[in-house]
N, C-alpha and C. Protein backbone atom coordinates (compact mmCIF):
# COMPACT_ATOMS: atom_id res chain seq x y z
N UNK A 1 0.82 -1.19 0.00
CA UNK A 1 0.00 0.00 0.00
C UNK A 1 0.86 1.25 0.00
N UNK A 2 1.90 1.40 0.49
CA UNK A 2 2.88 2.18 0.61
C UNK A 2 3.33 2.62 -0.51
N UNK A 3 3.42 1.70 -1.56
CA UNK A 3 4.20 1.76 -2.87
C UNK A 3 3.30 2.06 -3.79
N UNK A 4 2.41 2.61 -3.86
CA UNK A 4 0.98 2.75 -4.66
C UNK A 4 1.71 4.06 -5.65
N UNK A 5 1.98 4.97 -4.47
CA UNK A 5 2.56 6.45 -5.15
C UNK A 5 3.33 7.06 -6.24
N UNK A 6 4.62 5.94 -5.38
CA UNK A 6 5.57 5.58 -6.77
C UNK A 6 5.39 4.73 -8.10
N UNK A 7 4.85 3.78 -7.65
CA UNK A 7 4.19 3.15 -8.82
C UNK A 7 3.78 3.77 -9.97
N UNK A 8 2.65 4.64 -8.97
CA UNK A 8 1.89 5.25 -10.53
C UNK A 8 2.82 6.12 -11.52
N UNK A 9 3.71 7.05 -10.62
CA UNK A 9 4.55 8.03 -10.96
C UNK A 9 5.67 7.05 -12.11
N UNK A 10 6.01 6.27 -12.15
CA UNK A 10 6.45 5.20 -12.78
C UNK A 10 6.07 4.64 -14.13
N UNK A 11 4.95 4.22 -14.08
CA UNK A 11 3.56 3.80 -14.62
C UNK A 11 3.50 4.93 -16.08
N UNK A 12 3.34 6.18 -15.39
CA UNK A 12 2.90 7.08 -16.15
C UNK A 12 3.10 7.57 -17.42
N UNK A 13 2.10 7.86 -18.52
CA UNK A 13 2.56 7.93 -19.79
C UNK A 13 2.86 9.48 -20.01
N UNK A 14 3.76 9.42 -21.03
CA UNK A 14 4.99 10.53 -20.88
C UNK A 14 4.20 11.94 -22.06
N UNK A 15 4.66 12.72 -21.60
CA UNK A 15 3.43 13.62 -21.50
C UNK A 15 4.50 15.00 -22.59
N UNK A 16 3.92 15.07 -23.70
CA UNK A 16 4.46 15.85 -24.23
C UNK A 16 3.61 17.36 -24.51
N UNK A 17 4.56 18.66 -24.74
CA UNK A 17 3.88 19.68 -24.74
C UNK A 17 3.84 20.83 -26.32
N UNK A 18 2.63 20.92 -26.49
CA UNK A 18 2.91 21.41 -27.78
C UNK A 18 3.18 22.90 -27.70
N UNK A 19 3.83 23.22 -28.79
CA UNK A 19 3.99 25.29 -28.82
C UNK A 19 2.66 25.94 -28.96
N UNK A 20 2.67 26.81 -28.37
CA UNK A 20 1.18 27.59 -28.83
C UNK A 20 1.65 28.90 -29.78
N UNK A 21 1.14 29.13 -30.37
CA UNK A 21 1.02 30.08 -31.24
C UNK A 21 -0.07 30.98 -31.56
N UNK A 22 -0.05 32.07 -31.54
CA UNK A 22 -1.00 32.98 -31.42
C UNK A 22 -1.85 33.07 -32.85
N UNK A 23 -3.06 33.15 -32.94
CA UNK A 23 -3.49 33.20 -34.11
C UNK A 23 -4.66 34.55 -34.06
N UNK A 24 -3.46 35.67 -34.23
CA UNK A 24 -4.33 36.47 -34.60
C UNK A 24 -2.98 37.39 -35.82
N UNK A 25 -3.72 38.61 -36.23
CA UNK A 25 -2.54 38.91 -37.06
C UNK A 25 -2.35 40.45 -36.72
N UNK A 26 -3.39 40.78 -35.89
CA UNK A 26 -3.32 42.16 -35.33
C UNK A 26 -4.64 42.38 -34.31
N UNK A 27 -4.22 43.84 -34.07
CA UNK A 27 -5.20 44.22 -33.11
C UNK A 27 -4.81 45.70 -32.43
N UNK A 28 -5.94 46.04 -31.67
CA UNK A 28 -5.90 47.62 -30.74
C UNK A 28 -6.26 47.30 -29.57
N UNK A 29 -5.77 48.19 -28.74
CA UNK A 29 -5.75 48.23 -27.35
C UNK A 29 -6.39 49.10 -27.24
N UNK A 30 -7.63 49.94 -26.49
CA UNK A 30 -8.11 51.19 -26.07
C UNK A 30 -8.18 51.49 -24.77
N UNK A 31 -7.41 52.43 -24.04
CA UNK A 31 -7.86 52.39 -22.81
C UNK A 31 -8.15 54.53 -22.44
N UNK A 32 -9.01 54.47 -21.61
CA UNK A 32 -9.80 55.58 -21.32
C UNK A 32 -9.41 56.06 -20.10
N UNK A 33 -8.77 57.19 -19.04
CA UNK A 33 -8.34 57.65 -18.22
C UNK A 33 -9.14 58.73 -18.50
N UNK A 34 -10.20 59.27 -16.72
CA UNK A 34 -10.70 60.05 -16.37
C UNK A 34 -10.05 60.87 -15.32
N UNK A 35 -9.74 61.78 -15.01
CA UNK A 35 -9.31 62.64 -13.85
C UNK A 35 -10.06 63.95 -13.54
N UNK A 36 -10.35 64.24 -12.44
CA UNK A 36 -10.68 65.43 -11.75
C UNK A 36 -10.07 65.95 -10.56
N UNK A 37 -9.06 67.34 -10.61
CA UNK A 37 -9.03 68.07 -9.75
C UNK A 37 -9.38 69.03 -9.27
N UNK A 38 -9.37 69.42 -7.88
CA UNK A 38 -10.26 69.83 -7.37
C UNK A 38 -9.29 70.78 -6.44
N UNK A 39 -9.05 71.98 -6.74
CA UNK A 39 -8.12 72.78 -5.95
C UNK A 39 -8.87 73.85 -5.16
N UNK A 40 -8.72 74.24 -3.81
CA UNK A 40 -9.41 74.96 -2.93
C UNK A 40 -8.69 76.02 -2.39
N UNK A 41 -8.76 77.17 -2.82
CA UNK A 41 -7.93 78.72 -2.33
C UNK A 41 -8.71 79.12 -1.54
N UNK A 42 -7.85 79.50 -0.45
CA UNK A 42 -8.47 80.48 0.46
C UNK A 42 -7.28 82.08 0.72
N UNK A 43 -7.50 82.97 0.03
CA UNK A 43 -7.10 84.34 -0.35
C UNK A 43 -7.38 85.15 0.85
N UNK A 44 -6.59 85.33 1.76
CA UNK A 44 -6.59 86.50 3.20
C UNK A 44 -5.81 87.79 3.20
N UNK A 45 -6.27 88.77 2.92
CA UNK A 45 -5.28 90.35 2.95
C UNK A 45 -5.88 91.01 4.01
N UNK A 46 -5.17 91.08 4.69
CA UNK A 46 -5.12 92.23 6.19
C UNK A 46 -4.37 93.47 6.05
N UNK A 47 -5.00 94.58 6.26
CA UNK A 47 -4.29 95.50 5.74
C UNK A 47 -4.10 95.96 7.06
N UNK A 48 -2.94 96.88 7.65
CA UNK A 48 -3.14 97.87 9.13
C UNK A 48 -2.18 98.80 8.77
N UNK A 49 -2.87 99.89 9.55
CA UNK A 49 -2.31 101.45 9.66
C UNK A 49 -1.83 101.83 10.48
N UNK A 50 -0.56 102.40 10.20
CA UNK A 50 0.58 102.57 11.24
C UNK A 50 -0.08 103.66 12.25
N UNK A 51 -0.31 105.29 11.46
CA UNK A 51 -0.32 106.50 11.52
C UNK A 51 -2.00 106.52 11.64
N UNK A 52 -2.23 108.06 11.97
CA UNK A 52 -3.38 108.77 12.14
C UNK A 52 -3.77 109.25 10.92
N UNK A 53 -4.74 109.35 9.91
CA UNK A 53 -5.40 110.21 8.81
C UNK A 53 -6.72 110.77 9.24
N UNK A 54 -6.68 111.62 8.77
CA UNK A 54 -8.28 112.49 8.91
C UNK A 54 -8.31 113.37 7.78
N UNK A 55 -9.35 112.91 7.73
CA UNK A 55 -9.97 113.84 5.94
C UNK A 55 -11.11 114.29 6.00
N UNK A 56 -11.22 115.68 5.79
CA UNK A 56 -12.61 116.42 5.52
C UNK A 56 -12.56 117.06 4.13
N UNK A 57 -14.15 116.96 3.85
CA UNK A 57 -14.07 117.82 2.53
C UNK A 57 -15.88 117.75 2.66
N UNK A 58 -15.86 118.82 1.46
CA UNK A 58 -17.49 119.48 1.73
C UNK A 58 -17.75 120.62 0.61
N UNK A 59 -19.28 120.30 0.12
CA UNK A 59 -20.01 121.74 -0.57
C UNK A 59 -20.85 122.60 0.61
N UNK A 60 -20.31 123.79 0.07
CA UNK A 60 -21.08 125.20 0.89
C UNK A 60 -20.55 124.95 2.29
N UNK A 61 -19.71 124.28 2.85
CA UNK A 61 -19.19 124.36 4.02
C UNK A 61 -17.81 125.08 4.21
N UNK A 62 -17.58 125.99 5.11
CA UNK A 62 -16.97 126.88 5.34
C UNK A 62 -15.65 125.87 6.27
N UNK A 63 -14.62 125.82 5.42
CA UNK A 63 -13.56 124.19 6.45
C UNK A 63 -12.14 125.76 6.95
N UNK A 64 -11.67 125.66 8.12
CA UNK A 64 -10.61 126.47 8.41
C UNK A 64 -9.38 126.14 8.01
N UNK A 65 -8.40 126.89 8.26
CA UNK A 65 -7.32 126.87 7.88
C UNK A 65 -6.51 125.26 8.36
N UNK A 66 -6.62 125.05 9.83
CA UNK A 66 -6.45 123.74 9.77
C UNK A 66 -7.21 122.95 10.70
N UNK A 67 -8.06 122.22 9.70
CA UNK A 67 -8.94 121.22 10.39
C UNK A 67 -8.25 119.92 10.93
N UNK A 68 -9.32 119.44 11.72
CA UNK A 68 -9.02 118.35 12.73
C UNK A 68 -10.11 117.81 13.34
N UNK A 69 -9.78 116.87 14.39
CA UNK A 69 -10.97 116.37 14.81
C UNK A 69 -11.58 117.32 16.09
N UNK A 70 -13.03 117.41 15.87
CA UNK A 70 -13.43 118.31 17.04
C UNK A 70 -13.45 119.94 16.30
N UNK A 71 -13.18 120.33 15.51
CA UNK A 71 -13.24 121.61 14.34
C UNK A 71 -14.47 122.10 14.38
N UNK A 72 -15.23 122.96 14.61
CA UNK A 72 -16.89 123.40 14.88
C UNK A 72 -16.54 124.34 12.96
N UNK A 73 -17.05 123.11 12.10
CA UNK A 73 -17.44 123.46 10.91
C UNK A 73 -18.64 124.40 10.48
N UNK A 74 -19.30 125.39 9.96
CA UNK A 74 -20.12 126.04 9.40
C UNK A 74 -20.39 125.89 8.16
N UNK A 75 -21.93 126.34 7.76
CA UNK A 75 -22.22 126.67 6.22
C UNK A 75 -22.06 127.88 5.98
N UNK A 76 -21.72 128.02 4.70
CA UNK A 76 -21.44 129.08 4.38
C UNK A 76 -22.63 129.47 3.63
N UNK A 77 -23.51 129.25 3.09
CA UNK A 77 -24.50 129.91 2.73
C UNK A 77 -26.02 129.16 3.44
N UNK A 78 -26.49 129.67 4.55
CA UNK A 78 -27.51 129.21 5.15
C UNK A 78 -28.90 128.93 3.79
N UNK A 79 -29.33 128.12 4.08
CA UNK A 79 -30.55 127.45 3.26
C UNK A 79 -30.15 127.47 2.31
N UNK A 80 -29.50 126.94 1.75
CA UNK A 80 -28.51 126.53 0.48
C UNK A 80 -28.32 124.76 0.66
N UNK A 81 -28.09 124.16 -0.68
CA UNK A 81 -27.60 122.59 -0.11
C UNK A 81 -26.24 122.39 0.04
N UNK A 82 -26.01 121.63 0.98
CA UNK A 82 -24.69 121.41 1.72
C UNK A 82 -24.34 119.72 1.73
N UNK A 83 -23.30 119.65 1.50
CA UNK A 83 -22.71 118.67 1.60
C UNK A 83 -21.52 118.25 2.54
N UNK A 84 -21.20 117.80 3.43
CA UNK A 84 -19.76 117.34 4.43
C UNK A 84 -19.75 115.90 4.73
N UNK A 85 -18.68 115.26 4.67
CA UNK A 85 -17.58 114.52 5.07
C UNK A 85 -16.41 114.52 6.41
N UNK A 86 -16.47 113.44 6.89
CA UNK A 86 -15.72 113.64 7.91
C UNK A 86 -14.56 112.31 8.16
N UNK A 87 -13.54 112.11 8.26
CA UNK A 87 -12.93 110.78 8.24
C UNK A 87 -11.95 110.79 9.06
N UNK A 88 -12.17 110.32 10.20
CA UNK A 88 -10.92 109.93 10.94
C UNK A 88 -10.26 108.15 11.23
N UNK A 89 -9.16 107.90 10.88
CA UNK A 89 -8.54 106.48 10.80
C UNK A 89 -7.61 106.50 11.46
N UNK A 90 -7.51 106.20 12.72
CA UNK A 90 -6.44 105.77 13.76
C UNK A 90 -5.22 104.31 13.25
N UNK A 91 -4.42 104.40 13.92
CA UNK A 91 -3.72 103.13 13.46
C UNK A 91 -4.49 102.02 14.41
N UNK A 92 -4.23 100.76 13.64
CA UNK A 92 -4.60 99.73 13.93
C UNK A 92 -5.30 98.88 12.23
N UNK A 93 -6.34 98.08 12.35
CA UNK A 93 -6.33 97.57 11.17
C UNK A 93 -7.48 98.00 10.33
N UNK A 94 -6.82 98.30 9.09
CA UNK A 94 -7.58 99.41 8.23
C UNK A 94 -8.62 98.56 7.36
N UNK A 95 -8.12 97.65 7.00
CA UNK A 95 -9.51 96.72 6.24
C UNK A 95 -8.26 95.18 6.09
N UNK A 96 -9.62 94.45 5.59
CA UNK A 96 -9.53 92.70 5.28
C UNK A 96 -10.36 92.11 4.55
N UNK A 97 -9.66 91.51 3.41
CA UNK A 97 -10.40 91.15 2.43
C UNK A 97 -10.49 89.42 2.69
N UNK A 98 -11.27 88.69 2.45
CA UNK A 98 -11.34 86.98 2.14
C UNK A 98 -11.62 86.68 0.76
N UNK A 99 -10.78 85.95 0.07
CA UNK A 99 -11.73 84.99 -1.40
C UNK A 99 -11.33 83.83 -1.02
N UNK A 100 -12.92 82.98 -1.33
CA UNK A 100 -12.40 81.94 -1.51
C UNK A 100 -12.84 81.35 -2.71
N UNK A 101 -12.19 80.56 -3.49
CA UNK A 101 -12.29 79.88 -5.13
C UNK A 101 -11.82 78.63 -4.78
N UNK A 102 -12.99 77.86 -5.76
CA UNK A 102 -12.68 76.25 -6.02
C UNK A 102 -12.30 76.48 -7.33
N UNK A 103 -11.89 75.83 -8.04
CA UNK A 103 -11.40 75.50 -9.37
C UNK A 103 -11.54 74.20 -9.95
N UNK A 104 -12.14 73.90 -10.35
CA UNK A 104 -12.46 72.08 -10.64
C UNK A 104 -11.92 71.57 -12.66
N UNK A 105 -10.77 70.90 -12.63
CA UNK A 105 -10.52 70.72 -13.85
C UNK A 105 -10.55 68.96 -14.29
N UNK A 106 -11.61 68.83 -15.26
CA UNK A 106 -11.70 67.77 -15.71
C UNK A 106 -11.08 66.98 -16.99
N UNK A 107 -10.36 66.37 -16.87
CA UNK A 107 -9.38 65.82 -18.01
C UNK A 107 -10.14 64.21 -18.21
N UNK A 108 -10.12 64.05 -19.85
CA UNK A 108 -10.44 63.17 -20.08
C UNK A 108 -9.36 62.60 -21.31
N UNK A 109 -8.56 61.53 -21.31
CA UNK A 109 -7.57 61.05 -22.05
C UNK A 109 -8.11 59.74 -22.47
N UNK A 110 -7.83 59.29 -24.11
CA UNK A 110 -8.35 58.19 -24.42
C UNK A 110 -6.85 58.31 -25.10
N UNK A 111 -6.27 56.62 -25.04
CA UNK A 111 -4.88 56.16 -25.49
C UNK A 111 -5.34 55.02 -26.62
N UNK A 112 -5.08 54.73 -27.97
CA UNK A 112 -4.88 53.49 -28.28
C UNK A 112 -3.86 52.58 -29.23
N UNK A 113 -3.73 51.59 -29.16
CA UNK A 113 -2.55 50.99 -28.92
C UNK A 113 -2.78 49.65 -30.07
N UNK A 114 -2.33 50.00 -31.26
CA UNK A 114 -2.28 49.23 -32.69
C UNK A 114 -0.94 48.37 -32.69
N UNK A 115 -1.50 46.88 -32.95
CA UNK A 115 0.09 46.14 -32.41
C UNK A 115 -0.20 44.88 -33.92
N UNK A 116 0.72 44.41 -34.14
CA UNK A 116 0.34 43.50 -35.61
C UNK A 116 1.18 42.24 -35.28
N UNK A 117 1.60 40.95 -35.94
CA UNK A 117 2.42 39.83 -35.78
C UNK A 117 3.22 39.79 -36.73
């Protein structure tokens, strides 16, 4: 019973292998690649002011020689239309802008691939 294994291995009819050969004479390959990116900006400008500005300006208003803040302005022609402005900007931060933009770019690539025998 032991010897069963070898036996057969022994036994066995001898086993030959044939070549294969391709039987075609050509052909294409196609292959299709999709991509999407997807890029996300976020745009921050902080602006700040060192110094002090103050700006006045005005129609029919009577402005002195040198204005400032606290200046007791007048019209110069009573019941007339008048126009004034007043602007004072201390240092510290003067303005700040945010953008934010996505950008999404879609690529589509088709490759193909002609091969013969």
């Amino acid at each position: 019973m032991k010897y069963f294994p070898i036996l057969g291995i022994l036994l066995a009819a001898p086993v030959n292998a044939a070549s294969v050969v391709p039987n075609f004479t050509s052909g294409t390959v196609t292959a299709e690649t999709t991509t999407r990116t997807e890029v996300v900006e976020v745009i921050r400008q902080v602006e700040y002011s060192t110094s002090t500005s103050y700006t006045v300006s005005g129609n029919n208003i009577n402005i002195p020689g040198t204005p400032g803040p606290g200046t007791n302005y007048t019209i110069h022609t009573q019941g007339a239309p008048f126009q004034f402005s007043e602007t004072l900007m201390t240092p510290g931060l003067s303005s700040e802008t945010t953008i934010e933009r996505t950008t999404t770019v879609d690529s589509f690539t088709t490759s193909i691939s002609v091969f013969t025998q």
